[in-house]
Protein backbone atom coordinates (compact mmCIF):
# COMPACT_ATOMS: atom_id res chain seq x y z
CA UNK A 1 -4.39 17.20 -3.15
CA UNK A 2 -2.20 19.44 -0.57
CA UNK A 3 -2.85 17.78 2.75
CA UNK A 4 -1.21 20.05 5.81
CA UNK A 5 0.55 18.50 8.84
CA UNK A 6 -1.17 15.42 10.04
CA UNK A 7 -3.61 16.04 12.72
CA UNK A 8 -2.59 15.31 16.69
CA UNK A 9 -4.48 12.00 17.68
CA UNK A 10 -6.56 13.78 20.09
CA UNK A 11 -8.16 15.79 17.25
CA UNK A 12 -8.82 12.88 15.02
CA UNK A 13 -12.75 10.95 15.03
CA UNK A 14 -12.39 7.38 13.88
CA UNK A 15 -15.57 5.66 11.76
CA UNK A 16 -14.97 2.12 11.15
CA UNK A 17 -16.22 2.89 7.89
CA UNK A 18 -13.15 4.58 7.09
CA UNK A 19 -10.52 1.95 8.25
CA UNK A 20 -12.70 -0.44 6.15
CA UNK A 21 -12.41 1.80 2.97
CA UNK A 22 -8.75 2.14 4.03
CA UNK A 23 -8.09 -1.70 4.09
CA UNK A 24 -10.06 -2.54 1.21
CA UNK A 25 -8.00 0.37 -0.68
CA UNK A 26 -4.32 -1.26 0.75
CA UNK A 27 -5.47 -4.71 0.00
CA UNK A 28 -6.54 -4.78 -3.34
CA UNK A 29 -4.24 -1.44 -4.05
CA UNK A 30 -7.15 -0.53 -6.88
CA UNK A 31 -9.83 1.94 -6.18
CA UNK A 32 -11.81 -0.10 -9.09
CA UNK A 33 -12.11 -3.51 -6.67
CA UNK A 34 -11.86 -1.72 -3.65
CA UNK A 35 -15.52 -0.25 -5.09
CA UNK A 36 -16.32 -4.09 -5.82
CA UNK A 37 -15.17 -5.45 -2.37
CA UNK A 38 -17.32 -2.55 -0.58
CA UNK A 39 -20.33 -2.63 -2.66
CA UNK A 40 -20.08 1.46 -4.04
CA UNK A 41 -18.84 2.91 -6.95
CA UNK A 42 -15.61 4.14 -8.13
CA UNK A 43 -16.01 7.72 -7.54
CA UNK A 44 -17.99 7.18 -4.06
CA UNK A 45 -15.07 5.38 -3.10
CA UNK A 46 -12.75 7.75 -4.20
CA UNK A 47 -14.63 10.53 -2.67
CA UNK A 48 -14.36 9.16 0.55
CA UNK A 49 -11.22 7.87 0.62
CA UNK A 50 -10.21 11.57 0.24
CA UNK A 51 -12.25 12.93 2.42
CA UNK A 52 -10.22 10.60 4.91
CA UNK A 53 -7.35 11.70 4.18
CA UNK A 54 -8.33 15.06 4.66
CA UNK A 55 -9.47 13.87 8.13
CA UNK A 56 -6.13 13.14 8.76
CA UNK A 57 -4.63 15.77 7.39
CA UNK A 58 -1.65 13.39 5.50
CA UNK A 59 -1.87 11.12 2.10
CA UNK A 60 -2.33 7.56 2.76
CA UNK A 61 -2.25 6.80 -0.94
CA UNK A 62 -0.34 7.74 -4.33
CA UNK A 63 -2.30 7.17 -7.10
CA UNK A 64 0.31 5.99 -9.80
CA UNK A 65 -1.40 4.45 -13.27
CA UNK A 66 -0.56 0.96 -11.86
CA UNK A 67 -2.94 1.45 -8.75
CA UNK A 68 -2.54 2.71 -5.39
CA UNK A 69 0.88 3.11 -3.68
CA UNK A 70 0.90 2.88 0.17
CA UNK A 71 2.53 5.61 2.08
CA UNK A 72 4.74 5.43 5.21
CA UNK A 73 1.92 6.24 6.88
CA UNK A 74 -0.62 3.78 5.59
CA UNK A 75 1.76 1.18 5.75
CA UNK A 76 2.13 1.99 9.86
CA UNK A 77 -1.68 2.42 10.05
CA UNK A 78 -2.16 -0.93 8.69
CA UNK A 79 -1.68 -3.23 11.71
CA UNK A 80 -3.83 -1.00 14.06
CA UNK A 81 -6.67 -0.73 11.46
CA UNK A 82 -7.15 -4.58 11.18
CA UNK A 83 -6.95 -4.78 15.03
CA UNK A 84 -9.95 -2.43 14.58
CA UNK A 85 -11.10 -5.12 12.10
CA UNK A 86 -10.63 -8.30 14.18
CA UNK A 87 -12.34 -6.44 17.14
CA UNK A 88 -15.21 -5.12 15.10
CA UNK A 89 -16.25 -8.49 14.07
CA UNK A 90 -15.32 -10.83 17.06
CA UNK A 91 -18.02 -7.85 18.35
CA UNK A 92 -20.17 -9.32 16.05
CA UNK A 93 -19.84 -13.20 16.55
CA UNK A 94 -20.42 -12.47 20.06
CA UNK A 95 -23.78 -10.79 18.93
CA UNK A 96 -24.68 -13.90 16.72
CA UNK A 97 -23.49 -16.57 18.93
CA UNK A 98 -26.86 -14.87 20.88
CA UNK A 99 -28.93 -14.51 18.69
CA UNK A 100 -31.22 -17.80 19.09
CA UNK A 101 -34.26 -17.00 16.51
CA UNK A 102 -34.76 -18.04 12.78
CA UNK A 103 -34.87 -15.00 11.68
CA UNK A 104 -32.03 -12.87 10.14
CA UNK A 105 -29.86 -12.77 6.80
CA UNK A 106 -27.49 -15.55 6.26
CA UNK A 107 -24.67 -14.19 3.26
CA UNK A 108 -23.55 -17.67 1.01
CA UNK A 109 -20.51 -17.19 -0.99
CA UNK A 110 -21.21 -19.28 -3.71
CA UNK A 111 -19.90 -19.95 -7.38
CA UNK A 112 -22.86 -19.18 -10.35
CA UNK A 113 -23.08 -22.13 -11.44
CA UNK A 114 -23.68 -23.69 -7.56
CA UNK A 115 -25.66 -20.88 -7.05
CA UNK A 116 -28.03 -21.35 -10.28
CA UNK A 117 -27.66 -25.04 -11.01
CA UNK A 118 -28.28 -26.29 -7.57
CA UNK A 119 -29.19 -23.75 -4.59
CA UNK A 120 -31.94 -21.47 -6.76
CA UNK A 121 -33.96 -24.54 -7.88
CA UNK A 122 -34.49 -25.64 -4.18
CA UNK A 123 -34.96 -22.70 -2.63
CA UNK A 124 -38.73 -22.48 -2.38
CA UNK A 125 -38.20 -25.54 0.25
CA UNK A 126 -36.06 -23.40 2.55
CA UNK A 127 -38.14 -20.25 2.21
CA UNK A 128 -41.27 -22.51 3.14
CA UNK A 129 -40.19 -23.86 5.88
CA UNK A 130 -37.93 -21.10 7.58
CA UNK A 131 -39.30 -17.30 5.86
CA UNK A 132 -37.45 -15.18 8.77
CA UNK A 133 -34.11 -16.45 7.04
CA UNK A 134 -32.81 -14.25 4.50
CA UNK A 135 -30.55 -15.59 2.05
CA UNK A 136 -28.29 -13.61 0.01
CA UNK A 137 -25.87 -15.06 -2.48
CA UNK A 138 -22.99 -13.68 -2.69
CA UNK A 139 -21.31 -15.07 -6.51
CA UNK A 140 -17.70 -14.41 -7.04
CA UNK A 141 -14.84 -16.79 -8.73
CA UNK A 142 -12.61 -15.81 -5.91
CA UNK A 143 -12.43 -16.58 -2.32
CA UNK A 144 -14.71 -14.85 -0.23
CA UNK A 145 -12.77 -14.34 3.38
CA UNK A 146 -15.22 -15.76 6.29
CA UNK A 147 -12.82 -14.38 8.94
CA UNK A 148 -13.68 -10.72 7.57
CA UNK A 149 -17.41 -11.70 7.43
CA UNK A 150 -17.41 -11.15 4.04
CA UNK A 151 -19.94 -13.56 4.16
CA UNK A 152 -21.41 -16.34 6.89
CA UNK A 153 -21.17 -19.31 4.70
CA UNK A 154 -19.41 -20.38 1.45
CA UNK A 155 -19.26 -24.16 -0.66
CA UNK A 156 -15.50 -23.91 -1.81
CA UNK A 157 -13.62 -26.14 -3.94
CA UNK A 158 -10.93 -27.15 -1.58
CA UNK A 159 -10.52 -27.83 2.33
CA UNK A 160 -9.92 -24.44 4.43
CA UNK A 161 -6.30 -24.37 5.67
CA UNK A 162 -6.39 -21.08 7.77
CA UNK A 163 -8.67 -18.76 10.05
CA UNK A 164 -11.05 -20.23 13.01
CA UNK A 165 -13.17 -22.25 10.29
CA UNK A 166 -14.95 -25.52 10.08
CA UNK A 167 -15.71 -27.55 6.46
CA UNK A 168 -17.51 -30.09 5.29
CA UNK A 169 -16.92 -31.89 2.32
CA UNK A 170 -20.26 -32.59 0.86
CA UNK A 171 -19.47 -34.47 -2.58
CA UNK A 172 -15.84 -35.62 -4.26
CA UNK A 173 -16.11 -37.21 -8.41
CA UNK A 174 -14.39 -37.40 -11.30
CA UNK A 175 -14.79 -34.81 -14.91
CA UNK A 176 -15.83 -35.77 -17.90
CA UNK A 177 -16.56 -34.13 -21.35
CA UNK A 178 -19.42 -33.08 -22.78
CA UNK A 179 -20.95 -31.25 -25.59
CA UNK A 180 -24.13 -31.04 -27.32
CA UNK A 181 -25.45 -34.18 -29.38
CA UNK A 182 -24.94 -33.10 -32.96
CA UNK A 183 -20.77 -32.88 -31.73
CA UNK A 184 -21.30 -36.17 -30.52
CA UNK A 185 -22.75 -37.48 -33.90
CA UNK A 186 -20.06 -35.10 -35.39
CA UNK A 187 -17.34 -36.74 -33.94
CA UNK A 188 -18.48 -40.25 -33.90
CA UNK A 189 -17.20 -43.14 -32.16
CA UNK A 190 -14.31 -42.57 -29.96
CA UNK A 191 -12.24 -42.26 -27.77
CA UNK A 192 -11.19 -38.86 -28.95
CA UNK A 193 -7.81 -36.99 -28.03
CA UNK A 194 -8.40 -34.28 -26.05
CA UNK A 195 -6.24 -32.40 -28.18
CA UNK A 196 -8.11 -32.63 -31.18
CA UNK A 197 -11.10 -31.10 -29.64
CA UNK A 198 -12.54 -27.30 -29.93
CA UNK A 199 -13.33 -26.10 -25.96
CA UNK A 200 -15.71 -23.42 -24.40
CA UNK A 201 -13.40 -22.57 -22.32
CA UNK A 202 -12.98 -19.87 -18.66
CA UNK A 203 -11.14 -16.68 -19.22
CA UNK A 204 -7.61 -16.29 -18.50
CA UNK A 205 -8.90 -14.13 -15.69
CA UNK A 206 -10.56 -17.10 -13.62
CA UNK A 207 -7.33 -19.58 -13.82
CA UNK A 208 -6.32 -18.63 -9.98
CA UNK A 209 -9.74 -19.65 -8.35
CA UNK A 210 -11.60 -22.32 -10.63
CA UNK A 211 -10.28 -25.72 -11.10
CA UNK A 212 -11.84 -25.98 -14.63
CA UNK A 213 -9.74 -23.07 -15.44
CA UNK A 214 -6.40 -24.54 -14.04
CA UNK A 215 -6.99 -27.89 -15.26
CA UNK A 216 -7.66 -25.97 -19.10
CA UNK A 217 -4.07 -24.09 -18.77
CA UNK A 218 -2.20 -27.08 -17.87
CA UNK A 219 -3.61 -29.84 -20.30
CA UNK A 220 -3.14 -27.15 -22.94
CA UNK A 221 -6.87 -28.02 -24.35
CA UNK A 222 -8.01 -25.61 -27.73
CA UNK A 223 -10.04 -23.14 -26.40
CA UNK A 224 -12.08 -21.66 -29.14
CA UNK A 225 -14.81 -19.17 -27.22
CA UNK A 226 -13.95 -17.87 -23.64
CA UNK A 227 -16.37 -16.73 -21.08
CA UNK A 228 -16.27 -15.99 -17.53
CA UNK A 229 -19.95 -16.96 -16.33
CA UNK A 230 -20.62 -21.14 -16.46
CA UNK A 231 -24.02 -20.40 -17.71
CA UNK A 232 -22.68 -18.43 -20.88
CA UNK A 233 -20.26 -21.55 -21.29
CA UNK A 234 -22.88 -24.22 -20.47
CA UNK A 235 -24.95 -22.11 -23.34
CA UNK A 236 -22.23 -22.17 -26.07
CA UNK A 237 -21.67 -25.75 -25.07
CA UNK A 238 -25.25 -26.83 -25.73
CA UNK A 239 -25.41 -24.26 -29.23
CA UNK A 240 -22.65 -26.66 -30.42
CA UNK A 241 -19.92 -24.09 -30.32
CA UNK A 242 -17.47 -27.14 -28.37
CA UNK A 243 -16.58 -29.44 -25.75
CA UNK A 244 -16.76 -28.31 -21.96
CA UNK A 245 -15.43 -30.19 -18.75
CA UNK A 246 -17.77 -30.86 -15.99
CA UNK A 247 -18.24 -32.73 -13.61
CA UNK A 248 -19.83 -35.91 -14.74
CA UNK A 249 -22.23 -36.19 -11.90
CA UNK A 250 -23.43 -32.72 -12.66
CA UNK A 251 -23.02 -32.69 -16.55
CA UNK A 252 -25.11 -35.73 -16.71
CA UNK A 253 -28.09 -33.91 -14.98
CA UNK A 254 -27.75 -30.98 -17.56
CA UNK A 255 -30.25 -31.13 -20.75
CA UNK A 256 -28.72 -30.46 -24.32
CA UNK A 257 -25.75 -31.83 -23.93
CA UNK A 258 -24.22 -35.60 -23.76
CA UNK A 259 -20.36 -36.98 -22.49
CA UNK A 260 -18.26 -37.68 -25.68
CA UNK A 261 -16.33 -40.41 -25.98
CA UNK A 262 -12.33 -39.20 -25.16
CA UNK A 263 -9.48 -39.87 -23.20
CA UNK A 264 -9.88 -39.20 -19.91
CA UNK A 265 -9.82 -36.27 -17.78
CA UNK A 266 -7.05 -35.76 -15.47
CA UNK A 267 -9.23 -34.13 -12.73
CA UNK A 268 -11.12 -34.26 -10.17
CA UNK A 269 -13.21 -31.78 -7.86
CA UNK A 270 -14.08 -31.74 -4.06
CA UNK A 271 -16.76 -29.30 -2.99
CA UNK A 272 -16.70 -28.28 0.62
CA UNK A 273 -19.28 -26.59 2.56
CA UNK A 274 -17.50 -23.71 5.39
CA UNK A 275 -18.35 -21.58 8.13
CA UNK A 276 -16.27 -19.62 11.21
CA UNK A 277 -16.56 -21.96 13.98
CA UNK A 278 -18.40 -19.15 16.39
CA UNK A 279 -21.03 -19.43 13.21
CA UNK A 280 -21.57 -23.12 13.27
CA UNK A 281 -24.33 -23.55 15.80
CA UNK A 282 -26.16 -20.14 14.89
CA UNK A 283 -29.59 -21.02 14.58
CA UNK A 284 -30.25 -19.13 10.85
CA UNK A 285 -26.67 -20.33 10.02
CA UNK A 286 -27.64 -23.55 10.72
CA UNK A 287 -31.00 -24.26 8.79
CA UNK A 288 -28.75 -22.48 5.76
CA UNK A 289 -25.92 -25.16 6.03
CA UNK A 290 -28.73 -28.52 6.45
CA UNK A 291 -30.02 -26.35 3.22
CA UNK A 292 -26.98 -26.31 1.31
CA UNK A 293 -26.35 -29.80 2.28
CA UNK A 294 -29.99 -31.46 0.84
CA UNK A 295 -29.74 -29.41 -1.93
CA UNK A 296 -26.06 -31.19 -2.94
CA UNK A 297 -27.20 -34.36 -2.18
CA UNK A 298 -30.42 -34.58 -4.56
CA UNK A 299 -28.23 -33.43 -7.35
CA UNK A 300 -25.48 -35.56 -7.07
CA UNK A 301 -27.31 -38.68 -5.80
């Protein structure tokens, strides 16, 4: 694309939309999870992102075949466009800090399994007793980013340590192993080495934001089958296709499978329930959170 000379400021018509595209773009420097991040397509978002540059009338990208390469001029737009940001959603918390009805949509960033294991099944109670809240469940490995409102609420595996949050920590136990009973009577009376084991293991792709995944790379276990969705591993696990680490409060809840008999397992998970403090006392925001709460605490006792 041949831009010509970048537009005088007077000319140009900002849409939020387009510094949001333009962040998303600079941030994960990949039109493919820029797409993700934004909910569209890869060509939408392509589309558009061109059509902003030819708003401005200069490249803000170079599209290399390892991803997108920030100009000069992206890199000065940067810090103006996520003043734009912080405004356009401190906007927002004002709005909600308002808002004093039970009505409204209420976005959980939640793991699958969380989200299928434990919030689905108990669902029906929230939806009975509070049916203007709107849940949507947002399910993603990584860290969804509360500041950005990428969503209102989200049970993480570790304490926030930045942004204007506030956490809970709703339950803290130990891992075990497990695996379906005919491995059990396969392996017989223990304990057993971890080594010697065959794992349903996480992808390489999930090591940076599940503890499983981490705890798999540095014990070194035998991963056999890989999968990136706990219910495809929870499946394999209970088909007999190996061993899988859970947490023993959960895994003993789970049907088709039993813990085997090894050495221990060097880990442990805390599960932490998080909001941006100007969300805490939202009305909707807060029948979600007592929610997420009950639900934890029939599972794990």
């Amino acid at each position: 694309m041949v831009f010509m000379h970048a537009r005088m400021a007077s000319e140009l018509d900002f849409r939020w939309d387009d510094l949001r595209l333009f962040l998303a773009a600079h941030r994960t420097r990949s039109l493919t999870q820029a797409a993700r991040r934004l909910g569209l397509n890869q060509s939408t978002t392509s589309r558009r992102l061109a059509a902003f540059e030819e708003t401005l009338g200069a490249r803000l990208f170079d599209r290399t075949p390892e991803g997108l390469v920030p100009t000069e001029l992206a890199e000065r737009l940067l810090a103006p466009a996520e003043r734009a940001e912080a405004a356009t959603h401190e906007a927002a918390r004002v709005v909600a800090r308002e808002e004093a009805s039970l009505e409204g949509e209420v976005r959980v960033a939640v793991s699958e399994g969380m989200s299928y294991y434990v919030l689905a099944p108990a669902m029906a109670r929230l939806r009975e007793a509070h049916p203007g809240v709107r849940v949507t469940f947002v399910i993603s490995v990584a860290m969804a980013d509360l500041t950005r409102r990428e969503a209102d609420v989200a049970l993480r595996f570790a304490r926030p340590a930045r942004g204007d949050l506030v956490g809970k920590r709703l339950w803290s136990g130990d891992y075990g192993v497990f695996g379906a009973p005919s491995l059990a009577a396969r392996l017989g009376p223990g304990p057993h080495p971890l080594a010697g084991l065959d794992f349903v293991g996480w992808d390489d792709q999930t090591q940076a934001s599940i503890p499983e995944a981490r705890w798999e790379a540095k014990a070194g276990v035998r991963c056999v089958v890989r999968a990136s969705s706990i219910t495809t591993r929870l499946a394999l696990a209970q088909a007999g296709c190996g061993a899988i680490e859970l947490a023993r409060a959960w895994g003993r809840t789970l049907p088709g499978l039993v813990e085997l008999d090894t050495e221990p397992v060097d880990m442990s998970v805390d599960v932490w329930l998080v909001t941006h403090r100007a969300l805490r006392e939202v009305p909707r925001v807060r029948v979600v959170w007592e929610f997420i709460e009950d639900a934890l605490a029939t599972l794990v006792g």
